[in-house]
Each structure stands twice: as C-alpha cells, then as structure tokens.
PDB file of N, CA and C in Angstrom:
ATOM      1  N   UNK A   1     -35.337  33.039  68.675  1.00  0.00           N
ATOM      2  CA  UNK A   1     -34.592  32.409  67.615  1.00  0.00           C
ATOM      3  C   UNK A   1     -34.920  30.914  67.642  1.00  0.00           C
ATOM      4  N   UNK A   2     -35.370  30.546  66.892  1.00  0.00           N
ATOM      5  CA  UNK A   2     -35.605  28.785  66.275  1.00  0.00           C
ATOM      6  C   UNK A   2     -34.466  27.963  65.938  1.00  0.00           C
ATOM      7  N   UNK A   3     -34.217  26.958  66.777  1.00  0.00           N
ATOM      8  CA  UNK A   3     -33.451  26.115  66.846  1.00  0.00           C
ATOM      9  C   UNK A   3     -33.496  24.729  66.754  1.00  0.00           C
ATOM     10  N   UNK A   4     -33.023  23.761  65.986  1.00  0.00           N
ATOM     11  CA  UNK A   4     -33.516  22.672  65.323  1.00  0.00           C
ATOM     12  C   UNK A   4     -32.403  21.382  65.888  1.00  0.00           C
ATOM     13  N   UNK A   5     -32.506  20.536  66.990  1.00  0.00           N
ATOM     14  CA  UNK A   5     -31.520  19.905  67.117  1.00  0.00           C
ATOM     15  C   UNK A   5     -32.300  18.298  66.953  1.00  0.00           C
ATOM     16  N   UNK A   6     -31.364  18.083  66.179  1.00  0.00           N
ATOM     17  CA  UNK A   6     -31.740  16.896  65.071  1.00  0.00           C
ATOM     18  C   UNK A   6     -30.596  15.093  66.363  1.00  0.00           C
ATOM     19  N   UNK A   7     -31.259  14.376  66.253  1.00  0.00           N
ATOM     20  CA  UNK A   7     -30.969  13.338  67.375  1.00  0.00           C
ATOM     21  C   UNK A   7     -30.964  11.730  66.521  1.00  0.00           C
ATOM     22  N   UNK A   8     -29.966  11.053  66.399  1.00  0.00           N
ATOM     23  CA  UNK A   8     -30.258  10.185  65.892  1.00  0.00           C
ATOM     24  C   UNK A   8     -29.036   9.121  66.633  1.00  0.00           C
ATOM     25  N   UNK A   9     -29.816   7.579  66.702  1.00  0.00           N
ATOM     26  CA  UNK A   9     -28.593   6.617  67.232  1.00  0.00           C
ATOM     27  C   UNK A   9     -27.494   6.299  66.638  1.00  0.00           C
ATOM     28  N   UNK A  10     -26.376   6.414  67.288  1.00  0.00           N
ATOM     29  CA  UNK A  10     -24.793   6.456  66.864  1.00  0.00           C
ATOM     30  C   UNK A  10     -24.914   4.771  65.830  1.00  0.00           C
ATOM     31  N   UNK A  11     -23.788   5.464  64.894  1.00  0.00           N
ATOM     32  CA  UNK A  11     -23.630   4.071  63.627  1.00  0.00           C
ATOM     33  C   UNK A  11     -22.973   2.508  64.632  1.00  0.00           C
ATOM     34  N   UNK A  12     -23.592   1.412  64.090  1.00  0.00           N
ATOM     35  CA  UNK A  12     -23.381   0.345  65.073  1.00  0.00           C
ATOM     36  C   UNK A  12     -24.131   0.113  66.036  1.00  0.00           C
ATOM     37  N   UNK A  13     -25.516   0.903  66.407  1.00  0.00           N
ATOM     38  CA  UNK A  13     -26.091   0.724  67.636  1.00  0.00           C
ATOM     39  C   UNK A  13     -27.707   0.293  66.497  1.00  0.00           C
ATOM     40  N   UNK A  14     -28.064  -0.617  67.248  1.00  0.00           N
ATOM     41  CA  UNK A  14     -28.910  -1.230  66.888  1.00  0.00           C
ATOM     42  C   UNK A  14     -30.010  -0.962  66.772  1.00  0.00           C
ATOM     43  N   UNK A  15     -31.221  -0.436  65.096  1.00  0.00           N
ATOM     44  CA  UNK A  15     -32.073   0.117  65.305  1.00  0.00           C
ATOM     45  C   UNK A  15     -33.255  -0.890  65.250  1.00  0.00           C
ATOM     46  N   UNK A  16     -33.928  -0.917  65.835  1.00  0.00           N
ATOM     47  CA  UNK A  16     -35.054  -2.209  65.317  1.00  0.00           C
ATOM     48  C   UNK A  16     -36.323  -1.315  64.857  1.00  0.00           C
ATOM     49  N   UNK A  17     -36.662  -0.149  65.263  1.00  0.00           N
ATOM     50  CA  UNK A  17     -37.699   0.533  64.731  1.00  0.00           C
ATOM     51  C   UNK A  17     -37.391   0.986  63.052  1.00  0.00           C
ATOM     52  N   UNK A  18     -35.802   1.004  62.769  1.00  0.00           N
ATOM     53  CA  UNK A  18     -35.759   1.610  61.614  1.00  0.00           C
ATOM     54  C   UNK A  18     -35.482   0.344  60.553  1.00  0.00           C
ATOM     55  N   UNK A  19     -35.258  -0.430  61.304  1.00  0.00           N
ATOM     56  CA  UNK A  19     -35.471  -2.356  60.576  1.00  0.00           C
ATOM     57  C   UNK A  19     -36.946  -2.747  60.028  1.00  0.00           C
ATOM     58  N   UNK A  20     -37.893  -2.247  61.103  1.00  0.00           N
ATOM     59  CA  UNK A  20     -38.853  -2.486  60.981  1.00  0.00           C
ATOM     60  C   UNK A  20     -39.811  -1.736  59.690  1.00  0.00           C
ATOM     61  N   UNK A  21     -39.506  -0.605  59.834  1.00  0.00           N
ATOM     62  CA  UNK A  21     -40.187   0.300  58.958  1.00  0.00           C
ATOM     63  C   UNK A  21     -39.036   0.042  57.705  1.00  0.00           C
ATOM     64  N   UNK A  22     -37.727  -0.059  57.298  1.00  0.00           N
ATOM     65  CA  UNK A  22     -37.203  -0.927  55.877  1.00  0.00           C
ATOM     66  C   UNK A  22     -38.175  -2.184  55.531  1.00  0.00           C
ATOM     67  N   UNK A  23     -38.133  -2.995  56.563  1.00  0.00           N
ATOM     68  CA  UNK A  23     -38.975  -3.992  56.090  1.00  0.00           C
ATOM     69  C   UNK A  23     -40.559  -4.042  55.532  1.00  0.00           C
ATOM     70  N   UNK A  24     -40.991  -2.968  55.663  1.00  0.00           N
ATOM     71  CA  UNK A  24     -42.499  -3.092  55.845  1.00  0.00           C
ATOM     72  C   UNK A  24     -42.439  -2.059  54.278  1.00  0.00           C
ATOM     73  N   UNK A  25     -41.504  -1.011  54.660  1.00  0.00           N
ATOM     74  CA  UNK A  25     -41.115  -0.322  52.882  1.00  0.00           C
ATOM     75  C   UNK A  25     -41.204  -1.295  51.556  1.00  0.00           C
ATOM     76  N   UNK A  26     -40.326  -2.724  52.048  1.00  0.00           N
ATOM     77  CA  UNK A  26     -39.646  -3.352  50.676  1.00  0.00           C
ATOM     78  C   UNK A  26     -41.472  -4.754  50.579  1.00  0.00           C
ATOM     79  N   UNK A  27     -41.486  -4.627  51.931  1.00  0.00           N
ATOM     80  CA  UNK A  27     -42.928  -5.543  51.608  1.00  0.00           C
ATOM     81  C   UNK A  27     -43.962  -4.752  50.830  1.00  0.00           C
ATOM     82  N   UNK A  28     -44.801  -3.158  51.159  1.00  0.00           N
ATOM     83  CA  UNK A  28     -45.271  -2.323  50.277  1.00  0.00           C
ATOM     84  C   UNK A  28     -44.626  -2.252  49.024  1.00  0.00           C
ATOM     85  N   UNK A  29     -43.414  -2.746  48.419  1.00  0.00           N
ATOM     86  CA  UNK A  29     -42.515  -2.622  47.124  1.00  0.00           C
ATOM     87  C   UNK A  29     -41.921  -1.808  46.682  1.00  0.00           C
ATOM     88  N   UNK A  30     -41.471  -1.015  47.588  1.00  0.00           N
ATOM     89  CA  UNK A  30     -40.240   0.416  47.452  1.00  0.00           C
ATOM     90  C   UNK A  30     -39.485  -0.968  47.623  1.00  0.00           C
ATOM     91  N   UNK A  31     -38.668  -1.180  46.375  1.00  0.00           N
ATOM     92  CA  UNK A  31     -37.561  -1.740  46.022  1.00  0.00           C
ATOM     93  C   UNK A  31     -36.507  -0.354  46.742  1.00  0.00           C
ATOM     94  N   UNK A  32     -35.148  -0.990  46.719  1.00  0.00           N
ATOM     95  CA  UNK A  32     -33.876  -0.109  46.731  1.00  0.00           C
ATOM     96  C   UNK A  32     -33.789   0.496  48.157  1.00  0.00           C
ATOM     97  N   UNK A  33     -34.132  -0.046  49.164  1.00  0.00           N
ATOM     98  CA  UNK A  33     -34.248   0.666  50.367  1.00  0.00           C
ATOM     99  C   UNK A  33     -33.217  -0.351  50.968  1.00  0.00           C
ATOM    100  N   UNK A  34     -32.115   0.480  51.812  1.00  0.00           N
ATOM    101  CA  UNK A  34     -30.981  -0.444  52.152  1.00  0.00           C
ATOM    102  C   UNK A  34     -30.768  -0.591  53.913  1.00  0.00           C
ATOM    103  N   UNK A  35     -31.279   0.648  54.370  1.00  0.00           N
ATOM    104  CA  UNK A  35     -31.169   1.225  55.624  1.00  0.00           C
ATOM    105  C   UNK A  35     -31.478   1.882  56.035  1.00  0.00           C
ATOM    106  N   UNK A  36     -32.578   1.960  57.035  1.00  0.00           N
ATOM    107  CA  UNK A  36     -33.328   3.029  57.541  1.00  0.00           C
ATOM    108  C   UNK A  36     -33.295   2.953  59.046  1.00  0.00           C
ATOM    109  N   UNK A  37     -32.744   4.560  59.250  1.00  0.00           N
ATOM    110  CA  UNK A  37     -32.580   4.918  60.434  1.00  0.00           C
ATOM    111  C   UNK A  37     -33.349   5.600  60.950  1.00  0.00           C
ATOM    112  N   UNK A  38     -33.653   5.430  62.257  1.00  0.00           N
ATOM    113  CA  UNK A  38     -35.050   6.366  62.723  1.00  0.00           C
ATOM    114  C   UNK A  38     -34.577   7.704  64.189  1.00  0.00           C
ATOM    115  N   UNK A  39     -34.468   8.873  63.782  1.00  0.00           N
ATOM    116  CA  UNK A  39     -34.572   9.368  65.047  1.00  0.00           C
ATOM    117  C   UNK A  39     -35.248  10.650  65.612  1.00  0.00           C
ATOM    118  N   UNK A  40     -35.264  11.759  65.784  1.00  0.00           N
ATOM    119  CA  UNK A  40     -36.041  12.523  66.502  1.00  0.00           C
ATOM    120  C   UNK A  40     -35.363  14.125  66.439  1.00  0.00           C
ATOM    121  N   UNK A  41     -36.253  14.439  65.960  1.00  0.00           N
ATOM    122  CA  UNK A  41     -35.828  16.527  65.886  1.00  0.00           C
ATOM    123  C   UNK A  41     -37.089  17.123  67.151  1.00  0.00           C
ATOM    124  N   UNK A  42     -35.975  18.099  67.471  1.00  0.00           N
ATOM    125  CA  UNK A  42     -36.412  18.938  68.712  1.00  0.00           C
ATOM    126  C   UNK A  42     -36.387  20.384  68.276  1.00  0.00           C
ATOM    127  N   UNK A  43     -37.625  21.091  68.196  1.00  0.00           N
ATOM    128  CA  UNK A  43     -37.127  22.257  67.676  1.00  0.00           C
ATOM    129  C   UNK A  43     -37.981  23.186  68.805  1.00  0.00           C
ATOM    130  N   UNK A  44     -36.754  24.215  69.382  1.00  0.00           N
ATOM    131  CA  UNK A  44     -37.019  25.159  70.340  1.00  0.00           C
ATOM    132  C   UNK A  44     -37.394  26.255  69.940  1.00  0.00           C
ATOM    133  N   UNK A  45     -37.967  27.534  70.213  1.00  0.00           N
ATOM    134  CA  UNK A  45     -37.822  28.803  70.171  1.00  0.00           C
ATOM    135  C   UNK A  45     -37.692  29.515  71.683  1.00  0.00           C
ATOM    136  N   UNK A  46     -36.269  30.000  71.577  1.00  0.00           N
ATOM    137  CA  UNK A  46     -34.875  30.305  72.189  1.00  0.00           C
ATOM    138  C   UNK A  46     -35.342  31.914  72.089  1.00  0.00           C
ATOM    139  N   UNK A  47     -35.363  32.531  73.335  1.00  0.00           N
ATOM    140  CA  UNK A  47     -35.406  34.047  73.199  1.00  0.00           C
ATOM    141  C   UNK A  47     -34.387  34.996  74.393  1.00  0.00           C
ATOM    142  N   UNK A  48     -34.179  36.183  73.733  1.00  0.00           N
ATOM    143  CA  UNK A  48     -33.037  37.093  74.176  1.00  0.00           C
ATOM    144  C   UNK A  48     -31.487  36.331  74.066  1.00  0.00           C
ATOM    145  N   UNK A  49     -31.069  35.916  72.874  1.00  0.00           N
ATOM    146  CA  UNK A  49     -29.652  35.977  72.714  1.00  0.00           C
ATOM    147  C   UNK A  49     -29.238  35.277  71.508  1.00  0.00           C
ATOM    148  N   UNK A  50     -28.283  36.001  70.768  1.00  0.00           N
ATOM    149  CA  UNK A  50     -27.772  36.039  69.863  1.00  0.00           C
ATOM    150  C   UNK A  50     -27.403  34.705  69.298  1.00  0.00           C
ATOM    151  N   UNK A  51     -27.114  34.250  68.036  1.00  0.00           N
ATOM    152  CA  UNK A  51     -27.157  33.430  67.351  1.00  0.00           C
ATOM    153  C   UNK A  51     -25.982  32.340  68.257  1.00  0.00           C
ATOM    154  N   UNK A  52     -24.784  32.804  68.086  1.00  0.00           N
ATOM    155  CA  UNK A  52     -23.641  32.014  68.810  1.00  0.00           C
ATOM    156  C   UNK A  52     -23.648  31.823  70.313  1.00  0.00           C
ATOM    157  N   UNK A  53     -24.854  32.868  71.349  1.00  0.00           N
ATOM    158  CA  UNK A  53     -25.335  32.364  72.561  1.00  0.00           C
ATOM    159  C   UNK A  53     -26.400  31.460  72.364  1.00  0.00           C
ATOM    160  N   UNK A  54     -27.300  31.239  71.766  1.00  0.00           N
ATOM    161  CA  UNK A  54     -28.309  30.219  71.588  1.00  0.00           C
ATOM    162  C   UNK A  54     -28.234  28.988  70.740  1.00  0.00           C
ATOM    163  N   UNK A  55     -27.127  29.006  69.848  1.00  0.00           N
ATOM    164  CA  UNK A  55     -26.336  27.684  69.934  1.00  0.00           C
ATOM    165  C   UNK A  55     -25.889  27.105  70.842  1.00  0.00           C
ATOM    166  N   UNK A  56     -25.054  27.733  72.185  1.00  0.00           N
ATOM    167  CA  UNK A  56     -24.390  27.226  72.980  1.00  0.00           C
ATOM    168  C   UNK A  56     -24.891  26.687  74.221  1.00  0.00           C
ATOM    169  N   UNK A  57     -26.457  27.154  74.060  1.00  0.00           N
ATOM    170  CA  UNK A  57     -27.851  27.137  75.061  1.00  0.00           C
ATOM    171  C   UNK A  57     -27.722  25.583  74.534  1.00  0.00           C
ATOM    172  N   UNK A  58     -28.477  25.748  73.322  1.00  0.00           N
ATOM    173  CA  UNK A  58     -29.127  24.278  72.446  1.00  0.00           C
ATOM    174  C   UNK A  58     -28.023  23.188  72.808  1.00  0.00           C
ATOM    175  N   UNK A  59     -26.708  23.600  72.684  1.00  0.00           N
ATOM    176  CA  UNK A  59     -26.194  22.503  72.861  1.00  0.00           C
ATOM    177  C   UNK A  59     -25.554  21.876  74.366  1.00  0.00           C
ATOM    178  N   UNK A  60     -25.962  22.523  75.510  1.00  0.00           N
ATOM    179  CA  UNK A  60     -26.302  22.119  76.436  1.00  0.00           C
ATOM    180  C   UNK A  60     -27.519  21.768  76.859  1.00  0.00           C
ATOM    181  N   UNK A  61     -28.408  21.986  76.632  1.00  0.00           N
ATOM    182  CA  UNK A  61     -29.543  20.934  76.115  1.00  0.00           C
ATOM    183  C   UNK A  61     -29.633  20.165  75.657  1.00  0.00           C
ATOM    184  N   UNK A  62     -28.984  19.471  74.541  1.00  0.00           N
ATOM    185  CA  UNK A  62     -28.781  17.874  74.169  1.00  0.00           C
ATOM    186  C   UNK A  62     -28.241  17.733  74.503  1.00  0.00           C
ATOM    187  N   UNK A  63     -26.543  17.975  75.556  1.00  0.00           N
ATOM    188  CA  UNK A  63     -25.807  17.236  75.822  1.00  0.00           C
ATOM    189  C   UNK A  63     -26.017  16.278  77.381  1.00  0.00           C
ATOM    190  N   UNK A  64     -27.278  17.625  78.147  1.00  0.00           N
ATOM    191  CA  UNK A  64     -27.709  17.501  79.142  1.00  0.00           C
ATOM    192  C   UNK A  64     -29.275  16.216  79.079  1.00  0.00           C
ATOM    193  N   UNK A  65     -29.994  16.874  78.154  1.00  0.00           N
ATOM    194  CA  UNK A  65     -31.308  16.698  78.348  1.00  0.00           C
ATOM    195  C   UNK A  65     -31.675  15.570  77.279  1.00  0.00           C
ATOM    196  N   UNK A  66     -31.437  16.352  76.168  1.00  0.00           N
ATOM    197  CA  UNK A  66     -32.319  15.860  74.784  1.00  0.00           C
ATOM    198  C   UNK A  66     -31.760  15.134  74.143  1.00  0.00           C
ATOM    199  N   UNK A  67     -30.150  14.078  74.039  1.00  0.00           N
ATOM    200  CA  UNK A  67     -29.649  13.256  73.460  1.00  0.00           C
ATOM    201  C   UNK A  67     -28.882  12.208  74.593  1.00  0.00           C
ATOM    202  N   UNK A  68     -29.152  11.044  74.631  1.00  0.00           N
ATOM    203  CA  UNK A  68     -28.540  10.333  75.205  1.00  0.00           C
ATOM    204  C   UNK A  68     -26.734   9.956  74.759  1.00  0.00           C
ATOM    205  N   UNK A  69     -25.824  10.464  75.170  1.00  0.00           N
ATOM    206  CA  UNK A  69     -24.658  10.880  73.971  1.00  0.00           C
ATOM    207  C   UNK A  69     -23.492   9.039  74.433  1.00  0.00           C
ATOM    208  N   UNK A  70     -24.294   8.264  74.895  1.00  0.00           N
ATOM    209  CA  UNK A  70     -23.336   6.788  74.841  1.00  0.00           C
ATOM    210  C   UNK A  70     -24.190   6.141  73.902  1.00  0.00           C
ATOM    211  N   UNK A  71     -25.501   6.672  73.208  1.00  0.00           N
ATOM    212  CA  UNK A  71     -26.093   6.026  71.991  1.00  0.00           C
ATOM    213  C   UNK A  71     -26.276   6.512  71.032  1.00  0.00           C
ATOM    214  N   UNK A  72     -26.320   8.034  71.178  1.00  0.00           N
ATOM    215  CA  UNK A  72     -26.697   8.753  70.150  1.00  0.00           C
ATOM    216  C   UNK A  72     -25.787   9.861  70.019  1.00  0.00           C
ATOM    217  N   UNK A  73     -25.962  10.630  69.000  1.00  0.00           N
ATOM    218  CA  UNK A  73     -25.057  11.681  67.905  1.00  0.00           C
ATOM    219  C   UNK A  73     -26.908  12.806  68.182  1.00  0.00           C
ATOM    220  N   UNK A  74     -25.874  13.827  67.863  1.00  0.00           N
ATOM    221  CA  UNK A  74     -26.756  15.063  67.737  1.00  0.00           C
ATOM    222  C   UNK A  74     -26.157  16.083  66.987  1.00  0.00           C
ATOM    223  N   UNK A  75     -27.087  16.838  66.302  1.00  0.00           N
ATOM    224  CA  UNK A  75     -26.651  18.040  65.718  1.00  0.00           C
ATOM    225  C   UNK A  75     -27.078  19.192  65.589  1.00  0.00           C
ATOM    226  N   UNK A  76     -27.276  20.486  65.685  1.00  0.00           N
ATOM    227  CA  UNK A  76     -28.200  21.655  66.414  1.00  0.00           C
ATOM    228  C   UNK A  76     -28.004  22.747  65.154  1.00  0.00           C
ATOM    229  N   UNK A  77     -28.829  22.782  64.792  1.00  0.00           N
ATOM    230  CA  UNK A  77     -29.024  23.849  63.774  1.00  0.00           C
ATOM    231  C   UNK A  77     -29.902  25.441  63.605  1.00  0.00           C
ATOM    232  N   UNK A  78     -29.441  26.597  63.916  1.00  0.00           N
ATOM    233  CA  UNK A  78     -29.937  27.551  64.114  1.00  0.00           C
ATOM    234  C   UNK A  78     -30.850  27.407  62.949  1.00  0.00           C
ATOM    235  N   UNK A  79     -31.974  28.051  63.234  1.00  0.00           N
ATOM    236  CA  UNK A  79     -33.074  28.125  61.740  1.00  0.00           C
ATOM    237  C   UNK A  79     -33.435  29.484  61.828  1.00  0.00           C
ATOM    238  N   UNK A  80     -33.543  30.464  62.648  1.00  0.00           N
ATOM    239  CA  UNK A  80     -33.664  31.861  62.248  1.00  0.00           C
ATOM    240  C   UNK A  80     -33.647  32.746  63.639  1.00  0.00           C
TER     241      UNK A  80
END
C-alpha cells in the first residue's frame, strides 16, 4: 500500500529557501506571488497491512523519523 506523507515547516518558522525561490519567481515576473513555502513528500510502499494499520505505521515514521515535529507539521496520506 502507497503512502504519501507530505512534511512542511510549522507557520512562523522561518523559510529562507521558500523566500528565496518567491523572490527569484517575482524577479522572472510571476507577478502575484505572496508566499512560498518549501517542503518535502515521502512516499513509501508499505506491505502486509491494512489501510488503518499502515497509516498508523506511516505515522510513526514521521513522528519518529521523517518530520522534525518542534519545526515542522506533517500529514500522511494513504494513496492506494
């Protein structure tokens, strides 16, 4: 089963990579760009267990491994 856990830095924490790439947007001339946040998808394929056991896998895996959780937010999405 394919599992998609999506990782990005908590609101208020300071992105400079996603500053950087706004800025370099509005210099190329994509007007209307206000805030860009930058972060990172992890996608597993999870085998022998059921949808609501391999959620509960995934999300001891980011809570452990794959998200730093005093900077960042995570969110884990079964995909099939």
């Amino acid at each position: 089963m394919k599992v998609r856990v999506t990782v990005m830095l908590k609101d208020g924490v300071l992105d400079p990579q996603g500053k950087a790439i706004g800025h370099a947007l509005q210099t190329l001339g994509f007007d209307g760009v206000h805030d860009v946040r930058v972060g990172k998808v992890i996608e597993l394929d999870l085998h022998g267990a059921g949808e609501e056991e391999t959620h509960k896998k995934a999300e001891d895996m980011a809570r452990n491994l794959l998200a730093n959780l005093v900077i960042e937010d995570y969110s884990i999405e079964v995909v099939s």
